[in-house]
Protein backbone atom coordinates (compact mmCIF):
# COMPACT_ATOMS: atom_id res chain seq x y z
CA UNK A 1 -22.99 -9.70 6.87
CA UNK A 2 -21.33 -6.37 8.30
CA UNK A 3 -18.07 -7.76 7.53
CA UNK A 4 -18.95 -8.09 3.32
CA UNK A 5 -20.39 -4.79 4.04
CA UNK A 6 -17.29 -3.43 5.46
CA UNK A 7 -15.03 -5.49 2.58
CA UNK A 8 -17.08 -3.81 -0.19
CA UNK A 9 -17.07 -0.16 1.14
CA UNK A 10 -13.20 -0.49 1.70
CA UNK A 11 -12.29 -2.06 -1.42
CA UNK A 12 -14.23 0.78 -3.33
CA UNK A 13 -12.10 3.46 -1.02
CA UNK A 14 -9.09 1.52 -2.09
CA UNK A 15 -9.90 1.56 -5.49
CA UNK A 16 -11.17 5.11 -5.65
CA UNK A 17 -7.81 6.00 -3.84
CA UNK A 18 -5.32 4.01 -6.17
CA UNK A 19 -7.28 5.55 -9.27
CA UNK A 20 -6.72 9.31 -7.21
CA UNK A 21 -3.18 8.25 -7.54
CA UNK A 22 -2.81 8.04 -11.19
CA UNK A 23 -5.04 10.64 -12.61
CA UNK A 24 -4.22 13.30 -10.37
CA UNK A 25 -2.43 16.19 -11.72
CA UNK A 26 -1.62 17.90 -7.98
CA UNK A 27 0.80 15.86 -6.85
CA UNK A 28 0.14 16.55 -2.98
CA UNK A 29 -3.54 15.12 -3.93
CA UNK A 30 -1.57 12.39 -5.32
CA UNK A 31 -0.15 11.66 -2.02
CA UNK A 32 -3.47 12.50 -0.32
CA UNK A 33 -4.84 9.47 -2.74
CA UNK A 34 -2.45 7.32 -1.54
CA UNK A 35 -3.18 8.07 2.15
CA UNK A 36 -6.62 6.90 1.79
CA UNK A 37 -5.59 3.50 -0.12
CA UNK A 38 -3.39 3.09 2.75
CA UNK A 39 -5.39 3.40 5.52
CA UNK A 40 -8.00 1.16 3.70
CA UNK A 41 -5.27 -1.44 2.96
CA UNK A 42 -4.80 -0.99 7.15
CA UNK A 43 -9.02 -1.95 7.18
CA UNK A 44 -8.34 -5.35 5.26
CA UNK A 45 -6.03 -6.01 7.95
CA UNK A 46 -8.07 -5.43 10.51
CA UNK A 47 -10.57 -7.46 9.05
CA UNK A 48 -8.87 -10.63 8.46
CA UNK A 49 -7.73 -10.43 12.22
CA UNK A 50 -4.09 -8.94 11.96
CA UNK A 51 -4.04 -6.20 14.00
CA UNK A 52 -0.40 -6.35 14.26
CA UNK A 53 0.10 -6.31 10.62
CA UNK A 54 -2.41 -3.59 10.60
CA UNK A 55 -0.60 -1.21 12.83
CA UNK A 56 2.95 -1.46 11.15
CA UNK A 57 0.82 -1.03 7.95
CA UNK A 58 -0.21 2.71 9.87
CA UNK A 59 2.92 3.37 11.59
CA UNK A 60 5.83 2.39 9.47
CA UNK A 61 3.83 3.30 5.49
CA UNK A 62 1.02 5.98 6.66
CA UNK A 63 3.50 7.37 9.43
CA UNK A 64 6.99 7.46 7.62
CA UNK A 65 6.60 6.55 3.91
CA UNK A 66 3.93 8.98 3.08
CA UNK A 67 5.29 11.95 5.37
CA UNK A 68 8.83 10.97 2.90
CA UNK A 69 6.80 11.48 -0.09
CA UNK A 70 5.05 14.98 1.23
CA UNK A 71 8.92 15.96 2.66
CA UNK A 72 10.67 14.85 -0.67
CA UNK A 73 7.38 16.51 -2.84
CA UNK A 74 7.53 20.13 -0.92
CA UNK A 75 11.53 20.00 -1.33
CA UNK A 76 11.45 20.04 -5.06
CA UNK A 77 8.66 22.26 -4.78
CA UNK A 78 6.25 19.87 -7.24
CA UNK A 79 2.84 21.06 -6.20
CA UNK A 80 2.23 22.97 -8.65
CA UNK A 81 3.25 21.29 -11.68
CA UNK A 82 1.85 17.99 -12.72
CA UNK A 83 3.01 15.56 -14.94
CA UNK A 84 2.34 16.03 -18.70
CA UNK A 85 2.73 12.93 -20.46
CA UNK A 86 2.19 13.20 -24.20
CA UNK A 87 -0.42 11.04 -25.80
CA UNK A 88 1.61 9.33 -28.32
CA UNK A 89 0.50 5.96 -29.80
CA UNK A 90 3.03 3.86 -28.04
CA UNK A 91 0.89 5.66 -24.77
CA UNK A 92 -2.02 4.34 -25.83
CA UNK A 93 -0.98 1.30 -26.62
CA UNK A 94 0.58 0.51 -23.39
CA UNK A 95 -2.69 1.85 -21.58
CA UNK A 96 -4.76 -0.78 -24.15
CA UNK A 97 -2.21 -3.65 -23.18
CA UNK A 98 -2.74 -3.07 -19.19
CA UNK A 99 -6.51 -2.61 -19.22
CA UNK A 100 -6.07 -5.73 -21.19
CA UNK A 101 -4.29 -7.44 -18.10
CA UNK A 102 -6.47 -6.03 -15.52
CA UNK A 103 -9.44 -7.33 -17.61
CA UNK A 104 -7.33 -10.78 -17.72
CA UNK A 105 -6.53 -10.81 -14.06
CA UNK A 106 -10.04 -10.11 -13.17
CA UNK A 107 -11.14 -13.31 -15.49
CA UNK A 108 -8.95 -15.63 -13.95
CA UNK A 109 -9.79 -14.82 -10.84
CA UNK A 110 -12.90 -14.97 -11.65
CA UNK A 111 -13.14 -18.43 -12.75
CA UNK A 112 -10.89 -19.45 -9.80
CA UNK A 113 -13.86 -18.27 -7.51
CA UNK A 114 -16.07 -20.20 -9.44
CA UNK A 115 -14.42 -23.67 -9.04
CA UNK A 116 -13.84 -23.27 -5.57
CA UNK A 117 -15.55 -25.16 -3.29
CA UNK A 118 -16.10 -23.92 0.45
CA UNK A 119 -16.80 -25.92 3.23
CA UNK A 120 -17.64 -24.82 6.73
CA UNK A 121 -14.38 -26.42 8.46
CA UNK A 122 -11.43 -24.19 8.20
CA UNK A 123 -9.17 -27.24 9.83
CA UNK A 124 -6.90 -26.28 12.80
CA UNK A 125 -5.33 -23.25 12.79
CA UNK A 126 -3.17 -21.73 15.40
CA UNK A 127 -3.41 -19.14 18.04
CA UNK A 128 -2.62 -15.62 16.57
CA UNK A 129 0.65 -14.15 17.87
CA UNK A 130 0.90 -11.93 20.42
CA UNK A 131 2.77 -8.95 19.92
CA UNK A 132 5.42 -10.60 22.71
CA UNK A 133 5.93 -13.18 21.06
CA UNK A 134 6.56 -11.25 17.78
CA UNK A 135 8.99 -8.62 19.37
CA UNK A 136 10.55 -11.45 20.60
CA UNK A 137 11.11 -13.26 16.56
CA UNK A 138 12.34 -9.84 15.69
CA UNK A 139 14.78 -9.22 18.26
CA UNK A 140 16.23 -12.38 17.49
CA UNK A 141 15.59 -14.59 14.62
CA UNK A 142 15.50 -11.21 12.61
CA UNK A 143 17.50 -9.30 14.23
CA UNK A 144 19.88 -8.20 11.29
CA UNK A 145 17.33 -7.48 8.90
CA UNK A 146 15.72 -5.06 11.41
CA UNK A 147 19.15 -3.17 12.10
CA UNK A 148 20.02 -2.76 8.45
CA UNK A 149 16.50 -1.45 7.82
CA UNK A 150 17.23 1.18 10.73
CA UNK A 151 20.70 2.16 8.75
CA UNK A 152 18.86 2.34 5.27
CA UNK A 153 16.50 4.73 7.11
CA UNK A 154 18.98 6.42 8.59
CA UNK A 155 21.10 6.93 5.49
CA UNK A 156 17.04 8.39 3.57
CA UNK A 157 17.11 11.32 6.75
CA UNK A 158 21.19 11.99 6.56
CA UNK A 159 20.01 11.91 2.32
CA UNK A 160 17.51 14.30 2.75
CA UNK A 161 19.18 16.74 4.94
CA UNK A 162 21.91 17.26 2.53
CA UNK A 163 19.46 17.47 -0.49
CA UNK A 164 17.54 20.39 1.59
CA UNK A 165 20.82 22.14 2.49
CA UNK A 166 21.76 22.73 -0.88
């Protein structure tokens, strides 16, 4: 019962976040929107049981990727102007055609919900990983992946620094 609780008041935070997002027109409230549809995303995590997944989520996309955003937003000094889109038809029309997906999306899941059938036996499932056992997968089954992620963030801050010197 707490945990539907918890599910409901997080997915309105995300929501309320991801619509902060869009409609905006600071962009360091933007960012600020983003934050908090983060750190609810981080919630769902911790509620399904992945606390791992959960802290990367904070660390690596609350911790670097957002602080990029703020860096890369106070650089080209966009707080004070927002984004003025004009309201042409073709804008409207592209707004009608995505509510129109969402609305679809929503249906279809929806119905899915509808037809499926749950039964108290989830089956066997295995023992959640440890984080030992997952630094040791990364080390080395993933070992290049996690190196050229560390060069492509590397190259971002080398990026950055001669953007700001400029």
């Amino acid at each position: 019962m707490i945990e539907q609780a918890v599910f409901w008041i997080l997915g309105a935070i995300m929501v309320a976040g991801a619509l902060g997002v869009i409609l905006m027109p600071n962009t360091i409230n933007s960012v600020m929107s983003l934050l908090l549809s983060m750190l609810s995303l981080a919630g769902f995590y911790i509620l399904m049981g992945a606390h791992v997944v959960a802290l990367f989520q904070i660390i690596v996309y609350v911790g670097a990727v957002l602080v990029l955003f703020l860096y890369v937003i106070m650089l080209l000094n966009l707080k004070e102007k927002g984004l003025k889109l004009p309201m042409e038809a073709s804008t409207w029309a592209i707004g009608g055609m995505s509510l129109g997906l969402v609305f679809v999306v929503a249906w279809l899941f929806w119905q899915s919900l509808r037809e499926t059938v749950f039964t108290g036996d989830a089956g066997t499932t295995d023992a959640p990983a440890t984080i030992h056992q997952l630094a040791i997968d990364l080390f080395s089954q993933h070992l290049l992946i996690f190196e050229l992620t560390s060069v492509l963030l590397l190259v971002a801050v080398i990026g950055a620094i001669i953007i700001s010197k400029k």
